[in-house]
Structures are given as C-alpha cells and as structure tokens.
PDB file of N, CA and C in Angstrom:
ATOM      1  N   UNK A   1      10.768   2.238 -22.492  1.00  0.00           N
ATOM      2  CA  UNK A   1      10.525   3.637 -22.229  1.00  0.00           C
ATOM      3  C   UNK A   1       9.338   3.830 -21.283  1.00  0.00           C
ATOM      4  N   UNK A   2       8.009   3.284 -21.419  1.00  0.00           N
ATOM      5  CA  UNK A   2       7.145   3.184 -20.609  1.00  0.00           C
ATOM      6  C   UNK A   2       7.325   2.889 -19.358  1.00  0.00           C
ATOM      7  N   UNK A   3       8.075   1.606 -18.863  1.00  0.00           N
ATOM      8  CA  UNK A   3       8.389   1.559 -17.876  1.00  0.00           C
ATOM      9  C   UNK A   3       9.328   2.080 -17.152  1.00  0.00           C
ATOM     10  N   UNK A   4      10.227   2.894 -18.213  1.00  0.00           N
ATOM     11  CA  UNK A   4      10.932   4.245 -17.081  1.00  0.00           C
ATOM     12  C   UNK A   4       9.677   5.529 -16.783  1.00  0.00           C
ATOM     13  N   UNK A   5       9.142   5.485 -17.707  1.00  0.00           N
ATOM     14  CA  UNK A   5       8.368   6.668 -17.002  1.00  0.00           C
ATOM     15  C   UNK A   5       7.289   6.545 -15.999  1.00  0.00           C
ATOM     16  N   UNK A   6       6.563   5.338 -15.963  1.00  0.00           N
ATOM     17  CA  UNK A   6       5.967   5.100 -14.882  1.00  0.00           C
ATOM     18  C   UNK A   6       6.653   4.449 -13.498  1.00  0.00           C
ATOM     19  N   UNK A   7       7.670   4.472 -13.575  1.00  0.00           N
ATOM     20  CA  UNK A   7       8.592   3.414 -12.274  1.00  0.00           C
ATOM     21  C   UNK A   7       9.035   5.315 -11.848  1.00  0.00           C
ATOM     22  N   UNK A   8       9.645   6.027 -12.226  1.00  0.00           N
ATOM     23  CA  UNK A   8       9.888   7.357 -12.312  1.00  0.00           C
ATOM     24  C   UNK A   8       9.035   8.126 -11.530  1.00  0.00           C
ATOM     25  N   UNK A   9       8.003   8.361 -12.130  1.00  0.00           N
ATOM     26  CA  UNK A   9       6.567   8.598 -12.099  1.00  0.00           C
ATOM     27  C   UNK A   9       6.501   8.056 -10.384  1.00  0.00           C
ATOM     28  N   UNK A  10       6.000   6.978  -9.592  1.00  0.00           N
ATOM     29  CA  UNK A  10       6.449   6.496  -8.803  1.00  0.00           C
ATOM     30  C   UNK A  10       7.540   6.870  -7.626  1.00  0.00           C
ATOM     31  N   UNK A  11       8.460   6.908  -8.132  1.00  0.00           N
ATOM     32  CA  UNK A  11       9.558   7.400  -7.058  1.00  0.00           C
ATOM     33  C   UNK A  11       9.502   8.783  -6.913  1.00  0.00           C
ATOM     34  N   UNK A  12       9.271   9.474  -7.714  1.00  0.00           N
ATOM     35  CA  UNK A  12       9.042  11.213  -7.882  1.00  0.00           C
ATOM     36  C   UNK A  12       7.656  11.289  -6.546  1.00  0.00           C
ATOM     37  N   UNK A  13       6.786  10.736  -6.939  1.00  0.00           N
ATOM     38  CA  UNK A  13       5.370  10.506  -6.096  1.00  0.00           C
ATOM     39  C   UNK A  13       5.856  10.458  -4.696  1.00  0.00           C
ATOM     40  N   UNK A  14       6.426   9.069  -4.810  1.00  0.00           N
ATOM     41  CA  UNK A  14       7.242   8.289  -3.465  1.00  0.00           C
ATOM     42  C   UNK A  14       7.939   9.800  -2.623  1.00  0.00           C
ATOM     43  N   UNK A  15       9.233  10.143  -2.643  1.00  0.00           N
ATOM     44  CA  UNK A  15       9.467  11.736  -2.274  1.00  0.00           C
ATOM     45  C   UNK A  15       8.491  12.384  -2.097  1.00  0.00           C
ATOM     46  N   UNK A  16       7.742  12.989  -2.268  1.00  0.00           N
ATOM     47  CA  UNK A  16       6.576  13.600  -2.036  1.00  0.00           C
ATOM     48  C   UNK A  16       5.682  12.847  -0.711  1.00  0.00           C
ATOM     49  N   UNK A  17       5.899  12.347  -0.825  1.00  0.00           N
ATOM     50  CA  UNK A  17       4.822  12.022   0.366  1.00  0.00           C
ATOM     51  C   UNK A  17       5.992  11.457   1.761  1.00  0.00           C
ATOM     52  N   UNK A  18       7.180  11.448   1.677  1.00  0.00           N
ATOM     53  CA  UNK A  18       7.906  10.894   2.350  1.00  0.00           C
ATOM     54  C   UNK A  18       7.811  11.408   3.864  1.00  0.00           C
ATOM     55  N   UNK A  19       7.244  12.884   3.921  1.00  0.00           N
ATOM     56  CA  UNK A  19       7.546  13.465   5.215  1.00  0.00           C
ATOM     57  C   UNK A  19       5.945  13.333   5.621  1.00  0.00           C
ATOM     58  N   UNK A  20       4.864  12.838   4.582  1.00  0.00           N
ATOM     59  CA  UNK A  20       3.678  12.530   4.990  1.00  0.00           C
ATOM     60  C   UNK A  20       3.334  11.388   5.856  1.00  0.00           C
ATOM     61  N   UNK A  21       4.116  10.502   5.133  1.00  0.00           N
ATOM     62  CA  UNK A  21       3.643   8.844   5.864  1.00  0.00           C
ATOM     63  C   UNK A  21       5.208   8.811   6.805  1.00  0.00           C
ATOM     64  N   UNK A  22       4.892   9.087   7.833  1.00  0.00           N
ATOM     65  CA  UNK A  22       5.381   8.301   9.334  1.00  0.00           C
ATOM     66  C   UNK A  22       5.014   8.024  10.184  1.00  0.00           C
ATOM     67  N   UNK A  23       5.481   7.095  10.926  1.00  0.00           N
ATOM     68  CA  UNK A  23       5.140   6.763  12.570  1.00  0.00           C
ATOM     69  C   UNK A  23       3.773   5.399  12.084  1.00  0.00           C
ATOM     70  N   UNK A  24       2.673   5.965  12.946  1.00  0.00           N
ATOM     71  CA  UNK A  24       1.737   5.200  12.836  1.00  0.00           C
ATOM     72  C   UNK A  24       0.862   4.654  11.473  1.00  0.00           C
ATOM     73  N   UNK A  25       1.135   5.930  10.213  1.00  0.00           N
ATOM     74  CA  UNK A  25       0.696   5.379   9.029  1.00  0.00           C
ATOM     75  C   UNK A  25       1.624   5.039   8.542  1.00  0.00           C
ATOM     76  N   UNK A  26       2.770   5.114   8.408  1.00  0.00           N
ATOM     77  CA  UNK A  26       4.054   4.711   7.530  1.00  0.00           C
ATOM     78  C   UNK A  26       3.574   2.831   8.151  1.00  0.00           C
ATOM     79  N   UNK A  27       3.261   2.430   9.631  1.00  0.00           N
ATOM     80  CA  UNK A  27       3.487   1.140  10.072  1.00  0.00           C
ATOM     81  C   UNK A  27       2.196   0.735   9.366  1.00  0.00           C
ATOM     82  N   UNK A  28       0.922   1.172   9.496  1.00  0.00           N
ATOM     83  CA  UNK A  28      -0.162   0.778   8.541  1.00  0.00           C
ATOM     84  C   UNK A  28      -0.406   0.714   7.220  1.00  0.00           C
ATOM     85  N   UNK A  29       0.917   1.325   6.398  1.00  0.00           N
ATOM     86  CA  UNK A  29       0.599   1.297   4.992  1.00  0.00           C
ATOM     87  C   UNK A  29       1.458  -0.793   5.158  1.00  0.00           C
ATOM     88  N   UNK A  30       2.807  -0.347   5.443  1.00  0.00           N
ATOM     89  CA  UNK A  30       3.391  -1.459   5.623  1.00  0.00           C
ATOM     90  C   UNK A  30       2.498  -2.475   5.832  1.00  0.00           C
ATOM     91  N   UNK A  31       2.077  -2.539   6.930  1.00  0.00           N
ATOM     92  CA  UNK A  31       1.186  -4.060   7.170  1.00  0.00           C
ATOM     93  C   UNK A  31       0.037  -4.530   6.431  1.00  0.00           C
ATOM     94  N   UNK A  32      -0.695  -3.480   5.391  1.00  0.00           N
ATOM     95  CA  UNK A  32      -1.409  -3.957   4.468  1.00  0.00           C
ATOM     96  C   UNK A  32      -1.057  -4.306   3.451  1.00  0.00           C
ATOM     97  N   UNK A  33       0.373  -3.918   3.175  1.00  0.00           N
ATOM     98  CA  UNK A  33       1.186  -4.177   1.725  1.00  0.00           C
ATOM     99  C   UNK A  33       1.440  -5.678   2.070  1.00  0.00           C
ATOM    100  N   UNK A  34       1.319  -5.951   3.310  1.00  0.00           N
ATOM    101  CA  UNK A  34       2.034  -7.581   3.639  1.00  0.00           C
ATOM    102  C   UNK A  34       1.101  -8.434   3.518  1.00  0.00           C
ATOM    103  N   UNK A  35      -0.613  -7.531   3.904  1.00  0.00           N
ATOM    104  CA  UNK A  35      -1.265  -8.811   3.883  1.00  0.00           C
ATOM    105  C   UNK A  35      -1.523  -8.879   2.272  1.00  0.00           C
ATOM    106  N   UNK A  36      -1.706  -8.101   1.325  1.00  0.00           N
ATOM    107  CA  UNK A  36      -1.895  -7.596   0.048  1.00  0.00           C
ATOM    108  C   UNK A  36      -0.817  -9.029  -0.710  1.00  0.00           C
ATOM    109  N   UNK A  37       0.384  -9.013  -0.088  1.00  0.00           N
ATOM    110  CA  UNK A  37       1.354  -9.952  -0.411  1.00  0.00           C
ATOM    111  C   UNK A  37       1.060 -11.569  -0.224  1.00  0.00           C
ATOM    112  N   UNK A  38       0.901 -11.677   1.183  1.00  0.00           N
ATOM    113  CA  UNK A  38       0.157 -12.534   1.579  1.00  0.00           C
ATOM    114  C   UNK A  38      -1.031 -13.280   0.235  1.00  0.00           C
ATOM    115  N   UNK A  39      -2.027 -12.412   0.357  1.00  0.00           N
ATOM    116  CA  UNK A  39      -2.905 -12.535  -0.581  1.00  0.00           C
ATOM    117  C   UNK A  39      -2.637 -13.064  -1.958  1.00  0.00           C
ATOM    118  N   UNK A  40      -1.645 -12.406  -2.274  1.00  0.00           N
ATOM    119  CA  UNK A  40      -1.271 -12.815  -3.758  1.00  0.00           C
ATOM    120  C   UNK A  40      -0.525 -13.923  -4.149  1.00  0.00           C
ATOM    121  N   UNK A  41       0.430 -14.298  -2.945  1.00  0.00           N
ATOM    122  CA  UNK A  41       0.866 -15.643  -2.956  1.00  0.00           C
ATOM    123  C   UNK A  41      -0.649 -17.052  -2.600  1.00  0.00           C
ATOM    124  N   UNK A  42      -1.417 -16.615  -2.088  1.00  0.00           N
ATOM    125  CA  UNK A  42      -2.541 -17.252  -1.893  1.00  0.00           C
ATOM    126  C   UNK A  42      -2.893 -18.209  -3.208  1.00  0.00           C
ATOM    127  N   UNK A  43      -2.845 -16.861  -3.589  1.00  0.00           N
ATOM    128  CA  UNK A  43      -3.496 -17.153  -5.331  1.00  0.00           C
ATOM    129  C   UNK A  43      -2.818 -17.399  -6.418  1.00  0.00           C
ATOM    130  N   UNK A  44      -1.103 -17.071  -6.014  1.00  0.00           N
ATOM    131  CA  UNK A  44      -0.210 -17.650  -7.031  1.00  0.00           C
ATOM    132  C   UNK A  44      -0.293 -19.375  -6.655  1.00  0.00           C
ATOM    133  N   UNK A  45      -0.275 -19.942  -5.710  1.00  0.00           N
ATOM    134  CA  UNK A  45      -0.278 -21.123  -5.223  1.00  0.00           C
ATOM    135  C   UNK A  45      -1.652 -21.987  -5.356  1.00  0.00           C
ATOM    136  N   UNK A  46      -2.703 -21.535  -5.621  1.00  0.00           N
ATOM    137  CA  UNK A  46      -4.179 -22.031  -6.240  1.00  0.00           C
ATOM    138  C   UNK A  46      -4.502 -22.756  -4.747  1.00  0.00           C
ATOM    139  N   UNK A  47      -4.958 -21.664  -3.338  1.00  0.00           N
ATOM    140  CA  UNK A  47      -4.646 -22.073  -2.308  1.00  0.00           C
ATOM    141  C   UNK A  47      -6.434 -21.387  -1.870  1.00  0.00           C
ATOM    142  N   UNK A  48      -6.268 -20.396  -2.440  1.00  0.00           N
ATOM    143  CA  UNK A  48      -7.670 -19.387  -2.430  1.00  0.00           C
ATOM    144  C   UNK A  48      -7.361 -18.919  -3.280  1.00  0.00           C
ATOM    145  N   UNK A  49      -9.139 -18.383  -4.317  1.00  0.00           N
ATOM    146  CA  UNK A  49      -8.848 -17.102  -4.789  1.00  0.00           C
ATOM    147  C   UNK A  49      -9.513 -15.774  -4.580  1.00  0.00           C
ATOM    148  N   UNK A  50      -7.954 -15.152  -4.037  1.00  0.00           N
ATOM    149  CA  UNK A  50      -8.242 -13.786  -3.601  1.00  0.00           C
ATOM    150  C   UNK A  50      -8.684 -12.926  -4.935  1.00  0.00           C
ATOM    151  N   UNK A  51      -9.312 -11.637  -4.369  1.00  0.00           N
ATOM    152  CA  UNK A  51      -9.415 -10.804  -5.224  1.00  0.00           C
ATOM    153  C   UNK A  51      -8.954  -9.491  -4.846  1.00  0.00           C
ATOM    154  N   UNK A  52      -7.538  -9.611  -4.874  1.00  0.00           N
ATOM    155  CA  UNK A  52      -6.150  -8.651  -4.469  1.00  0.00           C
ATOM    156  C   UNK A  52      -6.978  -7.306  -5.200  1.00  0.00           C
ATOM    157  N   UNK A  53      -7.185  -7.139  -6.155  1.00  0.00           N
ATOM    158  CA  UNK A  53      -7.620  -5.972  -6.360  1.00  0.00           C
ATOM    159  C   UNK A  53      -8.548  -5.189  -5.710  1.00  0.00           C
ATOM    160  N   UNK A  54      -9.398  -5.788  -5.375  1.00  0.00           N
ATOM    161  CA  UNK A  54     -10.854  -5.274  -4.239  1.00  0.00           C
ATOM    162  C   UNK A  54     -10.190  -4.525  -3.056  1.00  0.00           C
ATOM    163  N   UNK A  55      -8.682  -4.884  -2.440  1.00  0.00           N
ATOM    164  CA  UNK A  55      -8.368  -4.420  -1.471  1.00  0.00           C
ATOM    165  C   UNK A  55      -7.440  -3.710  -1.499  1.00  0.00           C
ATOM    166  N   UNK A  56      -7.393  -2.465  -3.240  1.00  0.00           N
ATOM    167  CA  UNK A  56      -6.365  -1.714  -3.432  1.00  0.00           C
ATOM    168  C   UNK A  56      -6.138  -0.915  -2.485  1.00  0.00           C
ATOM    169  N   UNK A  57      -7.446  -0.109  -2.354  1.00  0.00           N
ATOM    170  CA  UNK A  57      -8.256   1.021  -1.567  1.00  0.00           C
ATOM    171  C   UNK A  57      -7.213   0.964  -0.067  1.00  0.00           C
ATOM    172  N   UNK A  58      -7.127  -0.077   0.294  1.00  0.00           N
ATOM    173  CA  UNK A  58      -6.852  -0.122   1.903  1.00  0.00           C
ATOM    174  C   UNK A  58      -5.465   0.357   2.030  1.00  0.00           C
ATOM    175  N   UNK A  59      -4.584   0.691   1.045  1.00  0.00           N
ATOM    176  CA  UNK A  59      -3.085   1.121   0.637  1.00  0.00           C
ATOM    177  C   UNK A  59      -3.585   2.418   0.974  1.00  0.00           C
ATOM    178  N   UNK A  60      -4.755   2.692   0.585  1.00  0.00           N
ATOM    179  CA  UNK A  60      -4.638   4.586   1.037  1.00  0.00           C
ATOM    180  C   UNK A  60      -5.684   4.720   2.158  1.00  0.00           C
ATOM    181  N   UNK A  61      -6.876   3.831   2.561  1.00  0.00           N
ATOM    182  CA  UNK A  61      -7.415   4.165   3.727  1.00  0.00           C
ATOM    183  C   UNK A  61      -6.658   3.834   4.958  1.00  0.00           C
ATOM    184  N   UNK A  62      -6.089   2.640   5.218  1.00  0.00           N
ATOM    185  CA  UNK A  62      -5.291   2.652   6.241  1.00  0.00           C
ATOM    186  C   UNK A  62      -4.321   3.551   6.800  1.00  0.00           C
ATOM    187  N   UNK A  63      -3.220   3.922   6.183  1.00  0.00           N
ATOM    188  CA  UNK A  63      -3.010   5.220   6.813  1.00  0.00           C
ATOM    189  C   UNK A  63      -3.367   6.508   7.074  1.00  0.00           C
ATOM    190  N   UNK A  64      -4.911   6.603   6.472  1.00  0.00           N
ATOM    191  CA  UNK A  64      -5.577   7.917   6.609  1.00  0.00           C
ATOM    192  C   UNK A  64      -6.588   7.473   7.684  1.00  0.00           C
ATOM    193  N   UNK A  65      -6.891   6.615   8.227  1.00  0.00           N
ATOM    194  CA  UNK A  65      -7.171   6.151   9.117  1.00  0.00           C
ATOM    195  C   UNK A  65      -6.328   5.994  10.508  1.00  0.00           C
ATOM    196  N   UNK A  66      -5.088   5.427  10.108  1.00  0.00           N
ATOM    197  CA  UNK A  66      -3.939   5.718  11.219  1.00  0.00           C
ATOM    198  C   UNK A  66      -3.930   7.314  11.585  1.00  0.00           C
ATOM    199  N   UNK A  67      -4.070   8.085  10.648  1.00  0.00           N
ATOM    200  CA  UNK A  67      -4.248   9.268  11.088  1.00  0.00           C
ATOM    201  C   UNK A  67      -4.830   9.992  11.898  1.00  0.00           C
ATOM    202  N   UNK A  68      -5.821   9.884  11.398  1.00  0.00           N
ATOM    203  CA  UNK A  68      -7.096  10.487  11.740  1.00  0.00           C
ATOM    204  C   UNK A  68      -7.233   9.923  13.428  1.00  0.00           C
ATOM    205  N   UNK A  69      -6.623   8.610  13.798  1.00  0.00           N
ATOM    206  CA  UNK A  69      -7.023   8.132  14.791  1.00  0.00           C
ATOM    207  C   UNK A  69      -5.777   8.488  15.946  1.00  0.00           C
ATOM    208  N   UNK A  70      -4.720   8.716  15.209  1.00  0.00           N
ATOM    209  CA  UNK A  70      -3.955   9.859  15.965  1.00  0.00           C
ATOM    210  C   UNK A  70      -3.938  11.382  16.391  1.00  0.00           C
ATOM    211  N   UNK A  71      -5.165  11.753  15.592  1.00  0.00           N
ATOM    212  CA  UNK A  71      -5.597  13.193  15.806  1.00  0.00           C
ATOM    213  C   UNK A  71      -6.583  13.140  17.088  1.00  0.00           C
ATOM    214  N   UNK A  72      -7.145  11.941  17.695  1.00  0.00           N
ATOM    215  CA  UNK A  72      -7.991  11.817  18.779  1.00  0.00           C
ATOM    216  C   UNK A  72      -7.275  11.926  19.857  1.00  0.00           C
TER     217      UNK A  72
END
C-alpha cells in the first residue's frame, strides 16, 4: 500500500511539472540523473565511494539553472 501511494504520489507530481521541464532543463535534469547513476554504480561496484546523496540538490538546481540561463 505504501508503495502505491508514494510511486502515485510521484507520477501525479511528474504531470504537473510536465509543461515545466523542457528544452534546455528537461536536457539538464536528464544528464544529472545519469551522472547520479553513474555514481551509484561506482559504489555498487566498491570502485569509489560516492556520496550519491550530497548531490540530490543538483536534480532541482540544474534545471533552475538551465533556466535562469535561458532567461539571459
């Protein structure tokens, strides 16, 4: 049950912002989710250890940054 309501929770969110994130932040959320990925295989593999969490933040500054730098 929990995890229908937060996966839910999520996609409801997701819609909502759909007509927010395009173009240049839709491509910057993407490429931090990859290095974020990146990262975590790092550390599933005992290769480095990342600290994936420290760089939640960048899921929401990067495209508000893509933004902002399209408003120039």
């Amino acid at each position: 049950m929990t995890v229908l309501v937060v996966q839910g929770a999520l996609t409801l969110g997701a819609t909502l912002l759909e007509d927010v994130l395009r173009g240049e932040a839709l491509s910057a959320m993407t490429s931090t989710g990859g290095v974020l990925i990146i990262a975590i295989a790092l550390k599933l593999l005992d290769l480095k250890d990342v600290k994936v969490g420290n760089f939640l933040p960048a899921l929401v500054l990067a495209p508000a940054l893509a933004g902002l730098v399209s408003l120039l």
